[in-house]
N, C-alpha and C. Protein backbone atom coordinates (compact mmCIF):
# COMPACT_ATOMS: atom_id res chain seq x y z
N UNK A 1 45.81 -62.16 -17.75
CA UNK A 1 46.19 -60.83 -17.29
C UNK A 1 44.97 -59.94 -17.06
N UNK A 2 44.22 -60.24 -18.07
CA UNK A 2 42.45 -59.17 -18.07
C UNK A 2 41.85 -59.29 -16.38
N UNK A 3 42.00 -60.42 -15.96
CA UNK A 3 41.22 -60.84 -14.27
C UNK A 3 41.59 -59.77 -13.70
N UNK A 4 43.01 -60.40 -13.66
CA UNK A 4 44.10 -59.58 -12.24
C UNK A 4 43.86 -58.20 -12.14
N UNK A 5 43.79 -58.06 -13.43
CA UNK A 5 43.51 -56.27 -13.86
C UNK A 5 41.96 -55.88 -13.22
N UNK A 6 41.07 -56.84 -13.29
CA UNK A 6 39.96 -56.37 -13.17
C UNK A 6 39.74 -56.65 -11.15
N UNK A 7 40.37 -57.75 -11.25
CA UNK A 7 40.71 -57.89 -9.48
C UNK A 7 40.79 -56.63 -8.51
N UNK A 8 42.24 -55.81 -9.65
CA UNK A 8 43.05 -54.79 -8.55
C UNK A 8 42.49 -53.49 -8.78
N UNK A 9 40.80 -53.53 -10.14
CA UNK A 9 40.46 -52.09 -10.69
C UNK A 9 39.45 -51.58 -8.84
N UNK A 10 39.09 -52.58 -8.56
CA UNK A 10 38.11 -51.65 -6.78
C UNK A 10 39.16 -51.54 -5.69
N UNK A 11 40.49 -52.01 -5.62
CA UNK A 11 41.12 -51.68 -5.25
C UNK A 11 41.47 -49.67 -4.93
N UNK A 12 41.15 -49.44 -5.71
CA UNK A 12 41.58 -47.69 -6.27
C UNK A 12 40.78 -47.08 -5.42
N UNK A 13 38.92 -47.61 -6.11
CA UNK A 13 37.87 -47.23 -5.91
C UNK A 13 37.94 -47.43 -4.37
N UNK A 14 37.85 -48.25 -3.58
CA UNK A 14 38.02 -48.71 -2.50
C UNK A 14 38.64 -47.62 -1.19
N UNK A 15 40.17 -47.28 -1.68
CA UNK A 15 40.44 -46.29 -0.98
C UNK A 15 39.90 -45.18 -1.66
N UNK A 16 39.55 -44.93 -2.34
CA UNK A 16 39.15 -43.38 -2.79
C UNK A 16 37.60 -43.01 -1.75
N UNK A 17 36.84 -43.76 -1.17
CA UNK A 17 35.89 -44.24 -0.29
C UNK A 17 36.08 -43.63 0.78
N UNK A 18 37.39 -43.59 1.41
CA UNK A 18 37.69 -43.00 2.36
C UNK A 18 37.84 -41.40 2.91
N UNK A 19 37.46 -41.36 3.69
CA UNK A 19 37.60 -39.44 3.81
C UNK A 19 38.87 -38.64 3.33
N UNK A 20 38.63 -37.82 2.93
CA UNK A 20 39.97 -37.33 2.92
C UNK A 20 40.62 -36.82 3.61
N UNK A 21 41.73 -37.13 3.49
CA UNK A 21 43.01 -36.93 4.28
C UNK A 21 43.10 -35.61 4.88
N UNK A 22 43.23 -34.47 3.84
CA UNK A 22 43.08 -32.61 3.94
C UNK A 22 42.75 -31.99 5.50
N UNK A 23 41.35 -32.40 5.30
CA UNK A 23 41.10 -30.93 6.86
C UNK A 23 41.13 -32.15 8.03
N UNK A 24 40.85 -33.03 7.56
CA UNK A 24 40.55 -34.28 8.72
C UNK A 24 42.24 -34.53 9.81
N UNK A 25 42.88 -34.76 8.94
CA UNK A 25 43.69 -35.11 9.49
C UNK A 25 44.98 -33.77 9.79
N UNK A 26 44.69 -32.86 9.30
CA UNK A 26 44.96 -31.83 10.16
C UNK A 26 44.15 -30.91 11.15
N UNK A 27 42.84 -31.29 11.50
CA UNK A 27 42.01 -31.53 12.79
C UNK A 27 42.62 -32.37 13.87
N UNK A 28 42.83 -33.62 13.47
CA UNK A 28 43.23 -34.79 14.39
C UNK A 28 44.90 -34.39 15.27
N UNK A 29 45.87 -33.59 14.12
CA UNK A 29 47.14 -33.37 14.63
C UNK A 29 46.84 -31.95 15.57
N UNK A 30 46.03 -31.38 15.20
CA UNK A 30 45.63 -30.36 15.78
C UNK A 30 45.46 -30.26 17.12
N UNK A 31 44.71 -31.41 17.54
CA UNK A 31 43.91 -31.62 18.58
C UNK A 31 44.99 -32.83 19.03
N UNK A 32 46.13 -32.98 18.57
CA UNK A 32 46.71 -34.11 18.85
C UNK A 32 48.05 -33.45 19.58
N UNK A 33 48.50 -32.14 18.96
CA UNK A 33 49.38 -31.16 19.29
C UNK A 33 49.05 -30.38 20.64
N UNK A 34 47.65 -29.91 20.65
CA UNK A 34 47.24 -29.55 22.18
C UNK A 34 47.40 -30.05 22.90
N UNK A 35 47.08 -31.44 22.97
CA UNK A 35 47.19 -32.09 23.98
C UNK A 35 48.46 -32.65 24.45
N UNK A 36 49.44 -32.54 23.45
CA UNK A 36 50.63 -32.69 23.86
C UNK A 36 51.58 -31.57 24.61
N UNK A 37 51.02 -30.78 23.84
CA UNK A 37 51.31 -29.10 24.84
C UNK A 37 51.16 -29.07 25.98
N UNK A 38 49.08 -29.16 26.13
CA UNK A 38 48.64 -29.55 27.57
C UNK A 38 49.58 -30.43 28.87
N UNK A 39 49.82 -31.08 28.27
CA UNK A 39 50.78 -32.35 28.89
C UNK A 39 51.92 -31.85 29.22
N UNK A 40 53.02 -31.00 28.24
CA UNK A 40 53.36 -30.82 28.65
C UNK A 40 53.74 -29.49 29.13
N UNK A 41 52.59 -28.63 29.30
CA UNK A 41 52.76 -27.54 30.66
C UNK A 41 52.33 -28.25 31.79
N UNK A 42 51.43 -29.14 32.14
CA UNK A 42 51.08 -30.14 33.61
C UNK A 42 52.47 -30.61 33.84
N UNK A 43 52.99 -31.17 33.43
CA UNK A 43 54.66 -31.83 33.94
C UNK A 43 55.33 -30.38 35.01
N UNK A 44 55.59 -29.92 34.42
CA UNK A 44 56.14 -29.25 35.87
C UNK A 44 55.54 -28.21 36.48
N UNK A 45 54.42 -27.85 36.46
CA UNK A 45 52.97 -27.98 37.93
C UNK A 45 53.08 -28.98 38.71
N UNK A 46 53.30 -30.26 38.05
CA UNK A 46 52.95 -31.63 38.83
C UNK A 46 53.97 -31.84 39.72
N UNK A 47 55.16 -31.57 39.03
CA UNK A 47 56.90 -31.56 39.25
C UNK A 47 57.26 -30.44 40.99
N UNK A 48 56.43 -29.23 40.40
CA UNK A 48 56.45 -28.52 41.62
C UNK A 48 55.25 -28.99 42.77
N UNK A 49 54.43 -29.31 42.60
CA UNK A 49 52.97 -29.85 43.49
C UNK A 49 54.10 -30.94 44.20
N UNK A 50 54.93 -31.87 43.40
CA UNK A 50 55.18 -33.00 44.36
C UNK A 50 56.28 -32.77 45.21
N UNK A 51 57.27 -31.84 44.62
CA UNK A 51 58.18 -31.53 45.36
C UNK A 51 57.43 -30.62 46.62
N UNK A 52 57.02 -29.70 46.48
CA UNK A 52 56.90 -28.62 47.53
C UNK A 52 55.56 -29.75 48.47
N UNK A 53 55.42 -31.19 48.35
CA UNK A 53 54.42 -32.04 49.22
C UNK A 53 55.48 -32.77 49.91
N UNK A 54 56.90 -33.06 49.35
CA UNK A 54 57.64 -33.87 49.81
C UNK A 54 57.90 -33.38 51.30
């Protein structure tokens, strides 16, 4: 049982390594939300551009 234990102890350490979650990844939705916005105010600009070309 002592191994396994000692196997799964950098496990922890391992992810703890990683950035944190906090400002990072509400940066990323941030910038992930604009651009979905962006997107979709272009949809119907694009919507009217193609119609009024038809």
């Amino acid at each position: 049982m002592t191994p396994l234990r000692d196997s799964a102890a950098p496990t922890p350490l391992h992810h703890h390594e990683a950035r944190p979650p906090g400002p990072n990844s509400l940066l990323c939705a941030s910038v992930t939300q604009r651009l979905l916005l962006a997107a979709a105010g272009l949809v119907p600009l694009w919507a009217i551009v193609w119609w009024a070309l038809r």
